[in-house]
C-alpha atoms as a PDB file:
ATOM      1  CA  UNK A   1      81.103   9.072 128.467  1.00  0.00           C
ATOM      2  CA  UNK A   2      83.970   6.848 127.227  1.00  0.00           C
ATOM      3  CA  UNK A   3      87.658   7.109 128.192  1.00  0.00           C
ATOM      4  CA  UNK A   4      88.626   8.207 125.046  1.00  0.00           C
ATOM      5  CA  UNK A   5      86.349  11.336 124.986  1.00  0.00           C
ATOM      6  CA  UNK A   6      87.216  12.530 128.186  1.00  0.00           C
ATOM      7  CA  UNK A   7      90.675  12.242 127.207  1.00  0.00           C
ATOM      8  CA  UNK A   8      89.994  13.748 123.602  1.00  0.00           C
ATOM      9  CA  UNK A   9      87.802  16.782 126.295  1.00  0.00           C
ATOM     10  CA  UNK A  10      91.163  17.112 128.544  1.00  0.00           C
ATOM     11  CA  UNK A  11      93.156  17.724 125.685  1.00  0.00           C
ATOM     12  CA  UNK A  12      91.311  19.807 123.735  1.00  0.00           C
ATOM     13  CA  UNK A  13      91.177  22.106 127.368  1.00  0.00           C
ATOM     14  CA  UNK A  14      94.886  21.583 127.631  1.00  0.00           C
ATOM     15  CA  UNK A  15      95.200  23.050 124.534  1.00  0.00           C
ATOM     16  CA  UNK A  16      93.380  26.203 124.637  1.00  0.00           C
ATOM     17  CA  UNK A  17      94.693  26.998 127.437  1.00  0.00           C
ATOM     18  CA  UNK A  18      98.219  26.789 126.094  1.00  0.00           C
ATOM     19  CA  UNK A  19      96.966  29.370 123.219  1.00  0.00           C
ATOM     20  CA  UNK A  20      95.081  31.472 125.686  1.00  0.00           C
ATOM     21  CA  UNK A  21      98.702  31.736 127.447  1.00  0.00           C
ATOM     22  CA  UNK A  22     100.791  31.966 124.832  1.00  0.00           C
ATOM     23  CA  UNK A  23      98.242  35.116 123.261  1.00  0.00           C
ATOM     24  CA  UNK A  24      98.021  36.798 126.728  1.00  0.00           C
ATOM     25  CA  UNK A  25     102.171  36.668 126.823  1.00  0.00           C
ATOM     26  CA  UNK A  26     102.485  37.958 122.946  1.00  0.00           C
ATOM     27  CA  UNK A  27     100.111  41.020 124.059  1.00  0.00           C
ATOM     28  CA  UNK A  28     101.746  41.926 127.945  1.00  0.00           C
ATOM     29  CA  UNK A  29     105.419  41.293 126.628  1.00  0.00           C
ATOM     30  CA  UNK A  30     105.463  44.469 124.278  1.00  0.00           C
ATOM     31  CA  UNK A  31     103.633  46.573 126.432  1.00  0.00           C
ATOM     32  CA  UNK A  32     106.244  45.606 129.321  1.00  0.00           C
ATOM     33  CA  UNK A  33     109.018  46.831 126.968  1.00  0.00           C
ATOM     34  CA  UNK A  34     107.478  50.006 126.702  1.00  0.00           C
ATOM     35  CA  UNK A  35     107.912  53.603 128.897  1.00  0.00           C
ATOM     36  CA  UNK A  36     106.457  56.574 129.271  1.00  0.00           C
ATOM     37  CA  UNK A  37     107.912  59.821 127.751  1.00  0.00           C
ATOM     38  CA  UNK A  38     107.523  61.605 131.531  1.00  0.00           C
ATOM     39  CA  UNK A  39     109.967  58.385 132.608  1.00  0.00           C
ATOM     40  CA  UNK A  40     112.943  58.726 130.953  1.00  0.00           C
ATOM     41  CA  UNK A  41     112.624  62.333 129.086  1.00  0.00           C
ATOM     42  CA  UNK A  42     112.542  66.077 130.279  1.00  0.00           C
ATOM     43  CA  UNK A  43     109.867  67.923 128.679  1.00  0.00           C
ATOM     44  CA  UNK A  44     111.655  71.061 130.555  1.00  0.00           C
ATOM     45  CA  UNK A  45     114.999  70.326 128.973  1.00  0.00           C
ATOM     46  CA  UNK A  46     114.964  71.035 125.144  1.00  0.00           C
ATOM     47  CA  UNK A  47     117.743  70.174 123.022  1.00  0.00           C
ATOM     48  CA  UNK A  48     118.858  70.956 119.678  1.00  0.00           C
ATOM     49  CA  UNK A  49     121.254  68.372 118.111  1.00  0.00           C
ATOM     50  CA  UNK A  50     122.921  69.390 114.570  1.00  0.00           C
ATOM     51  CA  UNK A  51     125.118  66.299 113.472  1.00  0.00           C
ATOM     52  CA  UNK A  52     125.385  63.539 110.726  1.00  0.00           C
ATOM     53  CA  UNK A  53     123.383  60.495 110.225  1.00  0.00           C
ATOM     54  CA  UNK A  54     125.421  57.065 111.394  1.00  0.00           C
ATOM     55  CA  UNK A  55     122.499  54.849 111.081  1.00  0.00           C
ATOM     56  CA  UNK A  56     118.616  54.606 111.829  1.00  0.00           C
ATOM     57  CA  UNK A  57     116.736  51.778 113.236  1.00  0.00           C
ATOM     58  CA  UNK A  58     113.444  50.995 111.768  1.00  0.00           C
ATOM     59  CA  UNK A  59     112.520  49.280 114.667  1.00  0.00           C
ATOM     60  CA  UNK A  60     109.579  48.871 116.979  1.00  0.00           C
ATOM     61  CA  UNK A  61     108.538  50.032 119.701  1.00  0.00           C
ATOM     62  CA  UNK A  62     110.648  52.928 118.781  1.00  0.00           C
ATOM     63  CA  UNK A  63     112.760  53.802 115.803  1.00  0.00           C
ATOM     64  CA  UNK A  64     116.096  55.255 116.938  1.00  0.00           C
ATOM     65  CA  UNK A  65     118.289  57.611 115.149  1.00  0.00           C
ATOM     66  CA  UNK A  66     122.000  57.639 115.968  1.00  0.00           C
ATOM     67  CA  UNK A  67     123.811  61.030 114.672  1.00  0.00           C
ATOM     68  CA  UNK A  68     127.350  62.049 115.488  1.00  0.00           C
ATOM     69  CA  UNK A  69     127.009  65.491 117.281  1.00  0.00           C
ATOM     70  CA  UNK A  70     130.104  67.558 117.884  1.00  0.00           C
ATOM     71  CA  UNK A  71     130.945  68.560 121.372  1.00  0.00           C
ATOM     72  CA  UNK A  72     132.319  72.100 122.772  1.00  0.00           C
ATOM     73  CA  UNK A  73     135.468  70.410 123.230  1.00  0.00           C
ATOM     74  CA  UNK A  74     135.342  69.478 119.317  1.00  0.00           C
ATOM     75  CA  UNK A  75     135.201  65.560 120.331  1.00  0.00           C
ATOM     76  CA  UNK A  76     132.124  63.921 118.077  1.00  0.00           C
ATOM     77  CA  UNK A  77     129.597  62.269 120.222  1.00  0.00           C
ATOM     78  CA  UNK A  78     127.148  59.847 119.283  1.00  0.00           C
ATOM     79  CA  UNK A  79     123.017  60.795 119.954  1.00  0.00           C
ATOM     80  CA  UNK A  80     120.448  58.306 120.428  1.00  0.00           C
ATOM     81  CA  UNK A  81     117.417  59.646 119.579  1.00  0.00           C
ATOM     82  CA  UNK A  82     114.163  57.880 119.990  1.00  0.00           C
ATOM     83  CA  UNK A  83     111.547  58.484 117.270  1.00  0.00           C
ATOM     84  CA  UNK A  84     107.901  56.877 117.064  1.00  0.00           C
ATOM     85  CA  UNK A  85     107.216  53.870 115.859  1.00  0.00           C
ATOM     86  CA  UNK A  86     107.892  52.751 112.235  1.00  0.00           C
ATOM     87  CA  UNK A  87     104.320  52.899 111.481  1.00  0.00           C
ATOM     88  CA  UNK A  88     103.491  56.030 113.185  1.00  0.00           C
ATOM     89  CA  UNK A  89     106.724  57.524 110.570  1.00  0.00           C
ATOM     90  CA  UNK A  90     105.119  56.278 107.585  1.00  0.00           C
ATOM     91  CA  UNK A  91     101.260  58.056 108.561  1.00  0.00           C
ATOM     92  CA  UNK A  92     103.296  61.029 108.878  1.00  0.00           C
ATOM     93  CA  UNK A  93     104.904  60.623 105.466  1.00  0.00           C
ATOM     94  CA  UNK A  94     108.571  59.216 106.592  1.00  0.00           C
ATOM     95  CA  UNK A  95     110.299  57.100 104.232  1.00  0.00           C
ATOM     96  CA  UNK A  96     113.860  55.205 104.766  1.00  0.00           C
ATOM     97  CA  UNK A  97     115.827  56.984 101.772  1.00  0.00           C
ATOM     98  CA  UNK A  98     114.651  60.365 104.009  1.00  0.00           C
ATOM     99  CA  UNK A  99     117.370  59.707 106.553  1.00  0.00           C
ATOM    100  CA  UNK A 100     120.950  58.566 104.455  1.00  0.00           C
ATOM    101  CA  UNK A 101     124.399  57.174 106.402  1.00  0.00           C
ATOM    102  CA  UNK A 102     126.511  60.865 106.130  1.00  0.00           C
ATOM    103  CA  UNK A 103     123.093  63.251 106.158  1.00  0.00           C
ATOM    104  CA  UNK A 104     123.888  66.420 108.306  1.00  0.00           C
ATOM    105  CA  UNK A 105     120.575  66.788 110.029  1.00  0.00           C
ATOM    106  CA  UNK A 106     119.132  69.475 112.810  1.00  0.00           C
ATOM    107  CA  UNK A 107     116.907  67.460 115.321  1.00  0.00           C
ATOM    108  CA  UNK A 108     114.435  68.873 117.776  1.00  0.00           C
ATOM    109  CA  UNK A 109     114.431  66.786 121.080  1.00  0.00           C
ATOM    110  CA  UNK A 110     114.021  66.490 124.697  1.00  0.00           C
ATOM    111  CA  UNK A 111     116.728  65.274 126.843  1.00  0.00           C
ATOM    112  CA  UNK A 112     116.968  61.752 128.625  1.00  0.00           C
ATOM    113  CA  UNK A 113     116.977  62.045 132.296  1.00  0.00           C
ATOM    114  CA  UNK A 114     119.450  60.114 132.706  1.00  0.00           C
ATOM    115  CA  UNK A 115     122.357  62.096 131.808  1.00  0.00           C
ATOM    116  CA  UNK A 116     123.300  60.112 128.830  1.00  0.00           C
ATOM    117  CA  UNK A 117     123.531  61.322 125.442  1.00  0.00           C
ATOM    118  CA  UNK A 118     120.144  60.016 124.461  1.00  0.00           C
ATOM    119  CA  UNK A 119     117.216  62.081 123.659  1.00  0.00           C
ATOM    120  CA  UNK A 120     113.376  62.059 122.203  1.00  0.00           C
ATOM    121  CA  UNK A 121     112.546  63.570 118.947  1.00  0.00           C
ATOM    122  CA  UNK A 122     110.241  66.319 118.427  1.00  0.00           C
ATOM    123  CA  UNK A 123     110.986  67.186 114.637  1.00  0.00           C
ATOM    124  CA  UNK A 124     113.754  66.731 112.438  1.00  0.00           C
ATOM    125  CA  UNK A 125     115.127  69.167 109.749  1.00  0.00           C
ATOM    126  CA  UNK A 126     116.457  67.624 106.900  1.00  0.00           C
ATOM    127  CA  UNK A 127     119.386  68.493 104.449  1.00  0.00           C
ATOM    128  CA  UNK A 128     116.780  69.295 101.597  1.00  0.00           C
ATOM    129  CA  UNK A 129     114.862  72.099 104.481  1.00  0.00           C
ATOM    130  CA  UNK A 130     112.394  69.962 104.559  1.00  0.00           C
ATOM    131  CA  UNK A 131     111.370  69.531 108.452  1.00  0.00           C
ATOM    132  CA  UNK A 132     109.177  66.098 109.610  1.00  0.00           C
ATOM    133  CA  UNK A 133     107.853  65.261 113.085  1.00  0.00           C
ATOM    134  CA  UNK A 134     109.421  62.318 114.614  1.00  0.00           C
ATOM    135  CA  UNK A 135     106.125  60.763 116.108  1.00  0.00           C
ATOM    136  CA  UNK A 136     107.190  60.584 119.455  1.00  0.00           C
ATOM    137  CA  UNK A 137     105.045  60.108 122.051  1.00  0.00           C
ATOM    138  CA  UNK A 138     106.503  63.333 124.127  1.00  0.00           C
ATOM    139  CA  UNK A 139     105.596  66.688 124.082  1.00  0.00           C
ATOM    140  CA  UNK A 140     105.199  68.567 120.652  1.00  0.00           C
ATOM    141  CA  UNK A 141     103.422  65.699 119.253  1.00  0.00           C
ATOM    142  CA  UNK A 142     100.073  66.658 117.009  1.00  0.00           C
ATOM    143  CA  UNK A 143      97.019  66.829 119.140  1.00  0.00           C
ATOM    144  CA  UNK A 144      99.289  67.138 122.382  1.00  0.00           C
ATOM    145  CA  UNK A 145      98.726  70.197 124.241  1.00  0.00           C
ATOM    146  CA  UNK A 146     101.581  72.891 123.674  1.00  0.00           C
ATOM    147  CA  UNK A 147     102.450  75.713 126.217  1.00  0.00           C
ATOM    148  CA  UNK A 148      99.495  77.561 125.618  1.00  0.00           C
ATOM    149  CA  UNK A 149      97.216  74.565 126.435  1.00  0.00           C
ATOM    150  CA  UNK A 150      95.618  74.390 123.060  1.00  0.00           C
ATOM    151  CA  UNK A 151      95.673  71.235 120.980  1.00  0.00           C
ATOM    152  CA  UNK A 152      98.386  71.496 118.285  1.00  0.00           C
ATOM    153  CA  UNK A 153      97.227  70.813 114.413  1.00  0.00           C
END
């Protein structure tokens, strides 16, 4: 074997395993970002937020609704709420003209943990009546088992 192939060997090796590193990093960084529902939410503490639409976040791993909620105190206070993923809205019919800036909306959620005035979206009823589920990965979500056990549609 001449230098030149064993150098041409090397760095063809030197290369794949730069791509084999760089494809193992593109797949474990994502899933790092990502939690659990039972981590951060309270599937015992329900919540029902009426407010208006300030902006929503197409975003992955988690599109996030922001609403302005008024307080007992009459103070407005602004919800995150934490939908599914873009993709899992559009299976389930979502579009982004569904959810306008100024949209007085009644969302179904679960409580952060944390105290904080962030929650996890069951369902969302929209000016219109019509009601959507949020694709959340929480409780409430189709094929998730409800309070009787059973499966839901």
């Amino acid at each position: 074997m001449t230098i030149s192939s064993r150098f041409g060997r090397r760095q063809m090796i030197t290369k794949f395993t730069a791509a084999t590193t760089l494809i193992v990093l593109l797949l474990v960084v994502p899933a790092a970002a990502h939690h659990s529902f039972a981590a951060e939410y309270d599937a015992n503490k329900p919540i029902t937020l009426k407010g208006t639409i300030v902006t929503m976040k197409w975003s992955n791993p988690h599109g996030a609704l922001f609403i302005d909620v008024k307080a007992p105190d009459g103070k407005l206070v602004r919800w995150n709420v934490e939908f599914g993923s873009p993709n899992a809205l559009a299976r389930r019919g979502w579009k982004k003209t569904d959810l306008p800036v100024g949209a007085e909306v009644t969302v179904e959620a679960f409580l952060a943990k944390d105290g904080t005035p962030t929650a996890n979206a069951n369902t969302v009823t929209l000016p219109d009546g019509r009601q959507l589920f949020a694709g959340s990965s929480g409780t409430g979500a189709p094929g998730d088992p409800g309070p009787d056990g059973r499966a839901r549609p």
